[in-house]
Protein backbone atom coordinates (compact mmCIF):
# COMPACT_ATOMS: atom_id res chain seq x y z
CA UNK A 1 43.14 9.90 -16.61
CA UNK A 2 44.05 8.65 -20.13
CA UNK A 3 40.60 6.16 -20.22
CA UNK A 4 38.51 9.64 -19.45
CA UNK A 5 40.09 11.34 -22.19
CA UNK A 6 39.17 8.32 -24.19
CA UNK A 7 35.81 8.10 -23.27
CA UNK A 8 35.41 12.05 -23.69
CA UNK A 9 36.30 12.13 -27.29
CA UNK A 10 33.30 10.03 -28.47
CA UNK A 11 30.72 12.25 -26.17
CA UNK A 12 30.20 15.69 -28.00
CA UNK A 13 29.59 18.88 -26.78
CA UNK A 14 26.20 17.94 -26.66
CA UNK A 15 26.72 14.95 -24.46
CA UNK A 16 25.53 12.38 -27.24
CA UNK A 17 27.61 9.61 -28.67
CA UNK A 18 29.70 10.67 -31.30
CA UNK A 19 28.59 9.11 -35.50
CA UNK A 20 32.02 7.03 -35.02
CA UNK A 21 30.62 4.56 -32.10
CA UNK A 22 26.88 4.78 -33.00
CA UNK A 23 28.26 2.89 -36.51
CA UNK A 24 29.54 0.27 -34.36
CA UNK A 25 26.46 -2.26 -35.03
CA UNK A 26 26.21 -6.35 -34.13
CA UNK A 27 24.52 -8.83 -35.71
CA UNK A 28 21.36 -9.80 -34.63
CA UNK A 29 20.61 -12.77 -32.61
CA UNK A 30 18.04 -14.56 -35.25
CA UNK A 31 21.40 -13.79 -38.02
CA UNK A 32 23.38 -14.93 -35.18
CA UNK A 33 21.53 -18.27 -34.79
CA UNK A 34 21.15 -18.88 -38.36
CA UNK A 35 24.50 -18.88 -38.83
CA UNK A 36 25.39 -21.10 -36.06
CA UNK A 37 23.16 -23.60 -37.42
CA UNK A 38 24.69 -23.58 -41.17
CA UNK A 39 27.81 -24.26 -39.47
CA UNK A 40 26.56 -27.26 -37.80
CA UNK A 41 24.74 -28.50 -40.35
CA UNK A 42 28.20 -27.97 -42.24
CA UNK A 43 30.43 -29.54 -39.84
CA UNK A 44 27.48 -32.64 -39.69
CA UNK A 45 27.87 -33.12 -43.59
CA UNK A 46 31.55 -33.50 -43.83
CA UNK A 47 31.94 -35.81 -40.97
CA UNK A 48 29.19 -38.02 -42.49
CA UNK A 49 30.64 -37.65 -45.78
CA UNK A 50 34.30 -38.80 -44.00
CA UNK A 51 32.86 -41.83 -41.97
CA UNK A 52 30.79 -43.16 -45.30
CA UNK A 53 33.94 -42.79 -46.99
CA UNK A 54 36.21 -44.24 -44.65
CA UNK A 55 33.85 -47.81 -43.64
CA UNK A 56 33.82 -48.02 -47.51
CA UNK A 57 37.51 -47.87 -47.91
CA UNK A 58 37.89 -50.24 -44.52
CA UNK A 59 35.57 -53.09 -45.91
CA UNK A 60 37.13 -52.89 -49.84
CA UNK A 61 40.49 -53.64 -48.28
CA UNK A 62 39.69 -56.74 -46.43
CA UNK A 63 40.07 -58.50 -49.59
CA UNK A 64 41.47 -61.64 -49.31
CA UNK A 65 40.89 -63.52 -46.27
CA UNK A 66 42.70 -67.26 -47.05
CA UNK A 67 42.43 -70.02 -43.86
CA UNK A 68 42.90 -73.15 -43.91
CA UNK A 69 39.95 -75.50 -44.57
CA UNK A 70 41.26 -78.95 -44.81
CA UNK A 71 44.58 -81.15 -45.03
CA UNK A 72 44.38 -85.07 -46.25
CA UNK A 73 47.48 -87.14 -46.73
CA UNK A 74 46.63 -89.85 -48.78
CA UNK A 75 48.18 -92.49 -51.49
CA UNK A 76 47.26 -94.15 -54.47
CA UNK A 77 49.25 -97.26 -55.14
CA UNK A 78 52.67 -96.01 -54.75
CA UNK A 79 52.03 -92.72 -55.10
CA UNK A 80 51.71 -90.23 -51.93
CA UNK A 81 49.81 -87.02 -51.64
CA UNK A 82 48.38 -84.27 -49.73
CA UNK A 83 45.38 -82.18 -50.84
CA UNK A 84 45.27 -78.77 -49.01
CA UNK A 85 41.82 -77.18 -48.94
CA UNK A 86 42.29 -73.47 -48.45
CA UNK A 87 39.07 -71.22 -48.23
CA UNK A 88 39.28 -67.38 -49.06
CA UNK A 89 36.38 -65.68 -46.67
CA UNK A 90 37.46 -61.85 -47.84
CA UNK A 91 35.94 -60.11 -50.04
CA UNK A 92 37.89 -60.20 -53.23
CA UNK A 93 39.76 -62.47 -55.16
CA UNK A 94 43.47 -64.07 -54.38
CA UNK A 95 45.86 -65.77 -56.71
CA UNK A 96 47.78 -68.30 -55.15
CA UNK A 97 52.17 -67.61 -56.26
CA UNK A 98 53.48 -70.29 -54.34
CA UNK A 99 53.41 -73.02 -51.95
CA UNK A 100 56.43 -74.01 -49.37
CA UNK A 101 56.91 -77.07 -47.62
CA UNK A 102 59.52 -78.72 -45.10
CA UNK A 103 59.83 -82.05 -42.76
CA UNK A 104 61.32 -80.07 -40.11
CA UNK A 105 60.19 -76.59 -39.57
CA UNK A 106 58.94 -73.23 -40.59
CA UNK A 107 62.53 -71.65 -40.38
CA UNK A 108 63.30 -74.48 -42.93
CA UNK A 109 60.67 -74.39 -45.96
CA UNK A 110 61.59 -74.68 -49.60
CA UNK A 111 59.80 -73.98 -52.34
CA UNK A 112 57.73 -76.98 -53.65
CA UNK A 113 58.28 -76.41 -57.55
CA UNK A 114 54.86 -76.16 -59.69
CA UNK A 115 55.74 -79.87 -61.47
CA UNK A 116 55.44 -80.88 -57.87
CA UNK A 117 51.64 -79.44 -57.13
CA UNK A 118 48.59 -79.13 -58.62
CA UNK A 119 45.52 -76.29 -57.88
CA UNK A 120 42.02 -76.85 -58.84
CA UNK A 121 40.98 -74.56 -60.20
CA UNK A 122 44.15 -74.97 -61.80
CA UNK A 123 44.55 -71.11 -62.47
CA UNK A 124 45.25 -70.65 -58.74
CA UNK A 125 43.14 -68.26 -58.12
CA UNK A 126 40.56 -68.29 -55.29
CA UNK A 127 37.51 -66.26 -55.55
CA UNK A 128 35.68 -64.60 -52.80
CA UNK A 129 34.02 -66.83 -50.67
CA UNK A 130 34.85 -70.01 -52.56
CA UNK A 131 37.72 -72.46 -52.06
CA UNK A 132 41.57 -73.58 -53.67
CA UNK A 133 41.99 -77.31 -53.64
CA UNK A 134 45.99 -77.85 -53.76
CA UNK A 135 47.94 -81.28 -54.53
CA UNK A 136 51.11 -81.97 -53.43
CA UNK A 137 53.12 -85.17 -54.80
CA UNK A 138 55.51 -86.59 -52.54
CA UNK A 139 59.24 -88.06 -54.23
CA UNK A 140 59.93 -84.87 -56.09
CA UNK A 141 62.99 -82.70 -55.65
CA UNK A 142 61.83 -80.85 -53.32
CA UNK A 143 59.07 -83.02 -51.36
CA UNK A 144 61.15 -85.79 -50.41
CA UNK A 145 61.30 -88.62 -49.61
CA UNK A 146 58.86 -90.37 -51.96
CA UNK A 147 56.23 -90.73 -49.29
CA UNK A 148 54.74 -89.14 -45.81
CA UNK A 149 55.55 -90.90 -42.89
CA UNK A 150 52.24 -91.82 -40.55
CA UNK A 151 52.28 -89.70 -37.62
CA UNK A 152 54.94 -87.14 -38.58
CA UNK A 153 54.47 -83.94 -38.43
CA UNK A 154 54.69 -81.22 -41.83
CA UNK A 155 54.96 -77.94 -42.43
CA UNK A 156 53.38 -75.67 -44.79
CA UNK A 157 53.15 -72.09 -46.07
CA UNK A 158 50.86 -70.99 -49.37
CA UNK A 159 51.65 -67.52 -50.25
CA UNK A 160 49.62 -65.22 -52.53
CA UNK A 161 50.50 -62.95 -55.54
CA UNK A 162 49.69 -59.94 -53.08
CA UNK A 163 51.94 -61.29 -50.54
CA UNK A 164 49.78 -62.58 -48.11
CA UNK A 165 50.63 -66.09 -46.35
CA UNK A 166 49.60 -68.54 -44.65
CA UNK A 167 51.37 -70.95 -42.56
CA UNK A 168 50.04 -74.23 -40.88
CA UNK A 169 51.18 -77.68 -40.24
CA UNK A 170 49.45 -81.38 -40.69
CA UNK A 171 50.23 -84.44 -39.44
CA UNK A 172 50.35 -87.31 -41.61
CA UNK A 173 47.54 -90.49 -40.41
């Protein structure tokens, strides 16, 4: 009963629609499309604006990629060495902060001390797609004894100023 009551009070007397629901207009289907295809075209700009931002971000901050290229134990005269040949395949530069080493294990590296090493290029850094020669002398204080023993087994870690690592080992010829 209440819905016919409803319904009655927008028919007049005259049995025409009353001004209040002949105001009630849509929009029209070509508006209609128009404006669903700004809104993809919208949506399509912002997600290609995210992605180009976000592979751009992704390949700036593989930066440093540092592996291990070579390892040579070697002597001259009395004197013992090993030349580590690390190569940095990232994309930006690294600076190498220090360089561990032990007889025994990881768990058990020290510190080699910088009288004890050498880096060529000798400001330790390692461009992008070059390489880091490095130059341990044995009989220091911290790389003892004063010569590698032939078929031991040594342990090594070179850590960067941005914190990265890398740890291998090399066994002496």
């Amino acid at each position: 009963m209440l819905n016919m009551i409803n319904a009655r009070s927008f028919i007049s007397k005259r049995g025409e629609l009353s001004r209040m629901s002949r105001s009630k207009k849509g929009i029209s289907p070509i508006l209609a499309t128009l404006l669903l295809i700004a809104i993809a075209v919208g949506a399509i700009l912002i997600t290609y604006a995210w992605v180009i931002t976000f592979t751009s971000t992704q390949t700036q901050q593989s930066g440093a990629i540092i592996t291990l290229e070579n390892i040579r134990f070697y002597n001259v005269s009395t004197t013992y060495y090993t030349e580590i040949v690390l190569r940095n395949s990232g994309t930006s530069s690294a600076k190498i902060a220090s360089v561990y080493w032990s007889s025994s294990s990881f768990s058990a590296l020290a510190n080699v001390g910088t009288s004890e090493f050498a880096m060529a290029p000798a400001t330790g850094v390692v461009d992008a797609l070059s390489s880091i020669n490095i130059i341990i002398t044995w009989g220091g204080t911290v790389v003892t004894p004063s010569a590698w023993t032939s078929g031991n087994t040594y342990y090594f870690k070179v850590v960067t100023e941005a914190g990265q690592y890398l740890e291998f080992i090399g066994k002496a010829p």
